[in-house]
PDB file of N, CA and C in Angstrom:
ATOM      1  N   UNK A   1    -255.801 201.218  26.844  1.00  0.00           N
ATOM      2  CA  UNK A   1    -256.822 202.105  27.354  1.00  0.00           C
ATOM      3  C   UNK A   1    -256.619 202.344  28.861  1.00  0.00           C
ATOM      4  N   UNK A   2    -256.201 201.142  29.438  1.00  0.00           N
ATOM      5  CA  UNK A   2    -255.920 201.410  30.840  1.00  0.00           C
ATOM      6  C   UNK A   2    -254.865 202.450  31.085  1.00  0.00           C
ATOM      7  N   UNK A   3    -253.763 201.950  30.343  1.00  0.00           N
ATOM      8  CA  UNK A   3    -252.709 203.081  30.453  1.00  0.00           C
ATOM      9  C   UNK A   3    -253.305 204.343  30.515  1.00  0.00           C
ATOM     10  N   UNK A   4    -253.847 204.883  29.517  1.00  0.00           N
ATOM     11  CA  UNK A   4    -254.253 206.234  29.263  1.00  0.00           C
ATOM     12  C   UNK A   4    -254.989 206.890  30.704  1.00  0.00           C
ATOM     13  N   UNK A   5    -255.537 206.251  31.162  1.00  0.00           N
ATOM     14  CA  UNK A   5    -256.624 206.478  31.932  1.00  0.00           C
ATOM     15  C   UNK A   5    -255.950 206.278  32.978  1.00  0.00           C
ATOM     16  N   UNK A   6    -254.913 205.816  33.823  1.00  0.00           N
ATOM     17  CA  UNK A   6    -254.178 205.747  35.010  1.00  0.00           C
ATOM     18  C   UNK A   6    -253.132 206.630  34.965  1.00  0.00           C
ATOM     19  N   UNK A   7    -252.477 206.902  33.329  1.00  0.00           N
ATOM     20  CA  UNK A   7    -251.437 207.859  33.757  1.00  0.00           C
ATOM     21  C   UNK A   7    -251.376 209.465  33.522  1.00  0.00           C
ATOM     22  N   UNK A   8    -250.399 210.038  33.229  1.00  0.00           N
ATOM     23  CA  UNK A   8    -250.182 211.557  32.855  1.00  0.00           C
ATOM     24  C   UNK A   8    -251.496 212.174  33.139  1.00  0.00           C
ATOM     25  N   UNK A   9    -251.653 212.442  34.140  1.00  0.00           N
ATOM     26  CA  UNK A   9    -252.371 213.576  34.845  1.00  0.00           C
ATOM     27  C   UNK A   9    -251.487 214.759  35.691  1.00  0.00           C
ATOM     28  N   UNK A  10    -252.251 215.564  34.951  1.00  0.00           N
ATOM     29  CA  UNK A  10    -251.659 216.900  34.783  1.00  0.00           C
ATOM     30  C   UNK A  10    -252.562 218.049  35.459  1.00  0.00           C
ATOM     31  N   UNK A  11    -252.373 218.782  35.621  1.00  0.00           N
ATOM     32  CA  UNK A  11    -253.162 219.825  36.481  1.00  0.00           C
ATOM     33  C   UNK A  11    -254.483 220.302  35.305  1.00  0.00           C
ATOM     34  N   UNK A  12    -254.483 219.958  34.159  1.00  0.00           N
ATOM     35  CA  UNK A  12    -255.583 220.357  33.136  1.00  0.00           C
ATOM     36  C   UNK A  12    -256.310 219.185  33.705  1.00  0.00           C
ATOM     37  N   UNK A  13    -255.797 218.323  33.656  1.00  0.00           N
ATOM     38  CA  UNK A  13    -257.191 216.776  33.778  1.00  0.00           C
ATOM     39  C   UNK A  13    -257.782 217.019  34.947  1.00  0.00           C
ATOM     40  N   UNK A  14    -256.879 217.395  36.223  1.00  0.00           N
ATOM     41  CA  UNK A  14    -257.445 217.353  37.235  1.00  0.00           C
ATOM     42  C   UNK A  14    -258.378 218.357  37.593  1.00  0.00           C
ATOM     43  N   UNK A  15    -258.504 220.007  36.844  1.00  0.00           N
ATOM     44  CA  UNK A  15    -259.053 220.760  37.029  1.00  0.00           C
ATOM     45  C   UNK A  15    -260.576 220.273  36.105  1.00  0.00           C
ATOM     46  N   UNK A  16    -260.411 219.578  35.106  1.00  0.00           N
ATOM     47  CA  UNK A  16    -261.271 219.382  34.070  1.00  0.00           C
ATOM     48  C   UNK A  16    -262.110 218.143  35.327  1.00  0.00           C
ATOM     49  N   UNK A  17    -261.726 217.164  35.953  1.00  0.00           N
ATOM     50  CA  UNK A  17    -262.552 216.423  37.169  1.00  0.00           C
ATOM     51  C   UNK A  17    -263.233 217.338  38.204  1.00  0.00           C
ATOM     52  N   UNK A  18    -262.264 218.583  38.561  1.00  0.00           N
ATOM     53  CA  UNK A  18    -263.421 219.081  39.674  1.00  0.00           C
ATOM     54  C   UNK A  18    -264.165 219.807  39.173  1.00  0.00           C
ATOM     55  N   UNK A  19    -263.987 220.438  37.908  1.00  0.00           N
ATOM     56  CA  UNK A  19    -265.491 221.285  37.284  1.00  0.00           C
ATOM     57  C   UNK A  19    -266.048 220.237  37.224  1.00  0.00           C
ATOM     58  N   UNK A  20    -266.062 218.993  36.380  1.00  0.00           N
ATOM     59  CA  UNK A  20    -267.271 217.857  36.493  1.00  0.00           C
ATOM     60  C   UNK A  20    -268.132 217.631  37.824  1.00  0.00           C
ATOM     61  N   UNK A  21    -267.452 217.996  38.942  1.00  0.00           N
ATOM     62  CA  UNK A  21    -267.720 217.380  40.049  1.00  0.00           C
ATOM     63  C   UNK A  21    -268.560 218.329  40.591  1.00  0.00           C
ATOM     64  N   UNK A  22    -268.325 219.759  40.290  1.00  0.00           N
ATOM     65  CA  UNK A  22    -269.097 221.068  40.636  1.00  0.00           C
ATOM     66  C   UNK A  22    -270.010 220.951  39.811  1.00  0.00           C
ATOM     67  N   UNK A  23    -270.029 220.517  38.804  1.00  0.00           N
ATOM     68  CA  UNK A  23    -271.394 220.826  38.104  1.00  0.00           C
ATOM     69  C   UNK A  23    -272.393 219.357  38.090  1.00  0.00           C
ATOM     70  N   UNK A  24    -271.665 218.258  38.713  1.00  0.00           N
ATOM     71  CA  UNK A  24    -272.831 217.437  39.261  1.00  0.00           C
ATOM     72  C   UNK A  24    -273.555 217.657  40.217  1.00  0.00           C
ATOM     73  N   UNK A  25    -272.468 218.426  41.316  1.00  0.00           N
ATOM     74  CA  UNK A  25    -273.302 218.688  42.332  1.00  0.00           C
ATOM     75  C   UNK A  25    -274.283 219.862  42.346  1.00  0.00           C
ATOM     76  N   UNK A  26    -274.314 220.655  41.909  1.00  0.00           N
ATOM     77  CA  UNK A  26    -274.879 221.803  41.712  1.00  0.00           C
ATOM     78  C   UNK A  26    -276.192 220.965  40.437  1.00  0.00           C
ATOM     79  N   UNK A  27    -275.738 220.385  39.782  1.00  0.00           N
ATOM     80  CA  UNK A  27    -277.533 219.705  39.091  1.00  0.00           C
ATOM     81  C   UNK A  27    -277.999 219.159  40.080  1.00  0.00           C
ATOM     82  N   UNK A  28    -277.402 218.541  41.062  1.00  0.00           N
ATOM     83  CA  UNK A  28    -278.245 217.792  41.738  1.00  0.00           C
ATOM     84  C   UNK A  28    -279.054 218.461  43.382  1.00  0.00           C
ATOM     85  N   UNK A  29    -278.249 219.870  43.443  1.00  0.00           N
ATOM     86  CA  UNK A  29    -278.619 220.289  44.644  1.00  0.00           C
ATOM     87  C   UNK A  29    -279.818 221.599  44.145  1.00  0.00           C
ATOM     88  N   UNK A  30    -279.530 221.704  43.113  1.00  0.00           N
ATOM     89  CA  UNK A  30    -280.797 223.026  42.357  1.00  0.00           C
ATOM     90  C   UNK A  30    -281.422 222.445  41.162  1.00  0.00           C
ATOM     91  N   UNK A  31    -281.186 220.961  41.127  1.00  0.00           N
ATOM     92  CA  UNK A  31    -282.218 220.375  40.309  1.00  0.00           C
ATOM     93  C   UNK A  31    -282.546 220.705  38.363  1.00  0.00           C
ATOM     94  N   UNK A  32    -280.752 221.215  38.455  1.00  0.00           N
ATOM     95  CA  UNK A  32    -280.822 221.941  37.283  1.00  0.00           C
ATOM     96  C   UNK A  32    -280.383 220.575  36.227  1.00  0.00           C
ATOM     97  N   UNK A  33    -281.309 219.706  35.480  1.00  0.00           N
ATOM     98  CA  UNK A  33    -280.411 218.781  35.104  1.00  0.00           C
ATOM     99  C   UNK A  33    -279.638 218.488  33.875  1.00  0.00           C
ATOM    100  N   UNK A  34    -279.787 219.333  33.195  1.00  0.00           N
ATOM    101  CA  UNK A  34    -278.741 219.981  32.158  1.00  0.00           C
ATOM    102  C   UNK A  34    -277.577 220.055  32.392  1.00  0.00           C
ATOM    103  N   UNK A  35    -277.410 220.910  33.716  1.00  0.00           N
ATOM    104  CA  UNK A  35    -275.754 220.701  33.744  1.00  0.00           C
ATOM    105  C   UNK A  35    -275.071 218.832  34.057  1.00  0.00           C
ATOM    106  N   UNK A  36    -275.819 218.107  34.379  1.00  0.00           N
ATOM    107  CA  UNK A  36    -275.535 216.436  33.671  1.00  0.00           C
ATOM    108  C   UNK A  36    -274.487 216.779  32.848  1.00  0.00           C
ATOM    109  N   UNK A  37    -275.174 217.322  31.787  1.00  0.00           N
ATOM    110  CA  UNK A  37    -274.632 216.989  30.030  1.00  0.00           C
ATOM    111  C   UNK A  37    -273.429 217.186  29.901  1.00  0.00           C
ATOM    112  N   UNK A  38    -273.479 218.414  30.621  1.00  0.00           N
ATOM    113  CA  UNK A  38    -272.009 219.537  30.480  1.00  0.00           C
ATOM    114  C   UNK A  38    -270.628 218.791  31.651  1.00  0.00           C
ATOM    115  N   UNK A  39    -271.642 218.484  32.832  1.00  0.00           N
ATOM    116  CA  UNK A  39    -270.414 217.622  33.508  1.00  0.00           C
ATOM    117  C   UNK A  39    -270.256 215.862  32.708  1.00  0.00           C
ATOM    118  N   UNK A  40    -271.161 215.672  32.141  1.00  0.00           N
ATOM    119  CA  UNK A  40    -270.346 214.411  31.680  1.00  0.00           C
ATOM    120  C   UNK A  40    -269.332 214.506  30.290  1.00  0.00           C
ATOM    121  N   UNK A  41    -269.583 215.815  29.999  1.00  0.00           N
ATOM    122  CA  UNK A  41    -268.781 216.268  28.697  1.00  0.00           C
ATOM    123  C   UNK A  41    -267.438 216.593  29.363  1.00  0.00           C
ATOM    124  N   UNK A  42    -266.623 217.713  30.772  1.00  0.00           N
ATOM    125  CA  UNK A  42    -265.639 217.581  31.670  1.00  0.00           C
ATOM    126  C   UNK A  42    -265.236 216.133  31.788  1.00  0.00           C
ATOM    127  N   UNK A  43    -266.032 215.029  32.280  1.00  0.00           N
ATOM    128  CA  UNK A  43    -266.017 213.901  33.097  1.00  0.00           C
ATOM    129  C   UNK A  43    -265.030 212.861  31.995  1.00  0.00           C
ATOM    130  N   UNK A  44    -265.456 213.071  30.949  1.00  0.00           N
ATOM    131  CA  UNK A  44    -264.830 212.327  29.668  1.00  0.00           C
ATOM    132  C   UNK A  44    -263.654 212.791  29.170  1.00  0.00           C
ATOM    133  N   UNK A  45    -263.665 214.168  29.474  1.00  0.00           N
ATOM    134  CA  UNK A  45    -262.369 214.640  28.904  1.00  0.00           C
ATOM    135  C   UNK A  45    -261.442 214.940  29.942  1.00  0.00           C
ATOM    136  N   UNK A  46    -261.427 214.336  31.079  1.00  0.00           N
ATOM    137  CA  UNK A  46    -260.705 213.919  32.571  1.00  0.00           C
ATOM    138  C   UNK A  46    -260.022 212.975  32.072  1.00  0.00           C
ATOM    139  N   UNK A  47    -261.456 211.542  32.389  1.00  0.00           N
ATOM    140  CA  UNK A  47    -260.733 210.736  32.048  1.00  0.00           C
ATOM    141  C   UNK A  47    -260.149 210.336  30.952  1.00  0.00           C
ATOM    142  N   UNK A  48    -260.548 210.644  29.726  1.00  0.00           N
ATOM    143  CA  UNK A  48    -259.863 209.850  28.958  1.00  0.00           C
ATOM    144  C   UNK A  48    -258.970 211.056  28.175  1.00  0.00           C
ATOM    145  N   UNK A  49    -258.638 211.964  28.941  1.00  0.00           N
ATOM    146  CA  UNK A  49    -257.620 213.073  28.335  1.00  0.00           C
ATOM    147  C   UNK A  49    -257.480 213.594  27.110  1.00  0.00           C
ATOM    148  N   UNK A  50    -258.829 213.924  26.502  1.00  0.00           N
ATOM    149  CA  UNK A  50    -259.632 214.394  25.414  1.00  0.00           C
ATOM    150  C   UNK A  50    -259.011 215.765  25.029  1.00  0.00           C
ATOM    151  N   UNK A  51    -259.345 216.376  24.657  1.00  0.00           N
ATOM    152  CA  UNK A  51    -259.243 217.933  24.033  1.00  0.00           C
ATOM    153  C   UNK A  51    -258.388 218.484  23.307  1.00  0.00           C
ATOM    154  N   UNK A  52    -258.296 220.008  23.968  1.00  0.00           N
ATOM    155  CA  UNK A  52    -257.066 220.473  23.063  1.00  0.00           C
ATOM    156  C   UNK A  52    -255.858 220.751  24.161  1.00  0.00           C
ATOM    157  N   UNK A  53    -254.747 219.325  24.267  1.00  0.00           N
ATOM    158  CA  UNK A  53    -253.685 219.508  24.769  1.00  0.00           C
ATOM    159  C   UNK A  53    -252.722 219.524  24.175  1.00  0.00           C
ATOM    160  N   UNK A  54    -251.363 219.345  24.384  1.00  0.00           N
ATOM    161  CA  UNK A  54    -250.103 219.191  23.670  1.00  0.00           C
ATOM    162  C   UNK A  54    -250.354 219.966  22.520  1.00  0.00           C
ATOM    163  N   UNK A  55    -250.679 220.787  22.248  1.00  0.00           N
ATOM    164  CA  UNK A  55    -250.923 221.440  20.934  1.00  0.00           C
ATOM    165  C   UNK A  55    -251.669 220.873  19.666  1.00  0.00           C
ATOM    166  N   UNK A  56    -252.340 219.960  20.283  1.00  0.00           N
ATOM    167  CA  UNK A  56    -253.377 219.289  19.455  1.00  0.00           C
ATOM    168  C   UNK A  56    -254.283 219.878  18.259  1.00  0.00           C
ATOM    169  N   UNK A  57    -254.516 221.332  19.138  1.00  0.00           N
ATOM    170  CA  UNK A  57    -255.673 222.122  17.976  1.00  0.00           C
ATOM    171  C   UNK A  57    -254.834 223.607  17.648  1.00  0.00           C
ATOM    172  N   UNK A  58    -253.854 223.079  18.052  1.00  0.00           N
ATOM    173  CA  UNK A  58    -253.065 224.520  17.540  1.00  0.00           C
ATOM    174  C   UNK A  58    -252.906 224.404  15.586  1.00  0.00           C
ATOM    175  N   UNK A  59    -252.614 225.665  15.549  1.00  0.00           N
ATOM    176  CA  UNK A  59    -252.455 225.917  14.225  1.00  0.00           C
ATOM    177  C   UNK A  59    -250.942 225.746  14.019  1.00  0.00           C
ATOM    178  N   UNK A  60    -250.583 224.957  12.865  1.00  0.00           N
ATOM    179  CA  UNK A  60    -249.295 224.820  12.437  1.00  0.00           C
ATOM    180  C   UNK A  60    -248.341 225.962  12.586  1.00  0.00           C
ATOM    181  N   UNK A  61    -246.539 226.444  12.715  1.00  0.00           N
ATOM    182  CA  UNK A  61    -246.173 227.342  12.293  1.00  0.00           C
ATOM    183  C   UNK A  61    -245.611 226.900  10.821  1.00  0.00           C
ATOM    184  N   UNK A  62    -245.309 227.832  10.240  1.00  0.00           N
ATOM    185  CA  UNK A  62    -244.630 227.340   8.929  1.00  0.00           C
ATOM    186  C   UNK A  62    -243.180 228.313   8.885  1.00  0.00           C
TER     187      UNK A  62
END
């Protein structure tokens, strides 16, 4: 788990940390606190390199 989380960062993870980071700050400076949800949903898929990468959710070719 450590591994995962210290290495291969890539310009997707890192962009996926500063939207988290924009949308904490922005709940917390207009009190909007919903966007929480949405930056801890970024925040998780930073760190622990979640989503659709490497062709993960791609559709097969045949």
């Amino acid at each position: 788990m450590k591994n995962r989380i210290l290495t291969n960062w890539n310009l997707l993870r890192i962009v996926r940390l500063g939207f988290a980071l924009i949308l904490f700050t922005q709940a917390f400076e207009k009190f909007e606190w919903y966007l929480l949800v949405f930056g801890m949903f970024f925040l998780v898929q930073a760190i622990f390199n979640f989503g659709c990468s490497s062709n993960g959710c791609g559709i097969p070719k045949k």
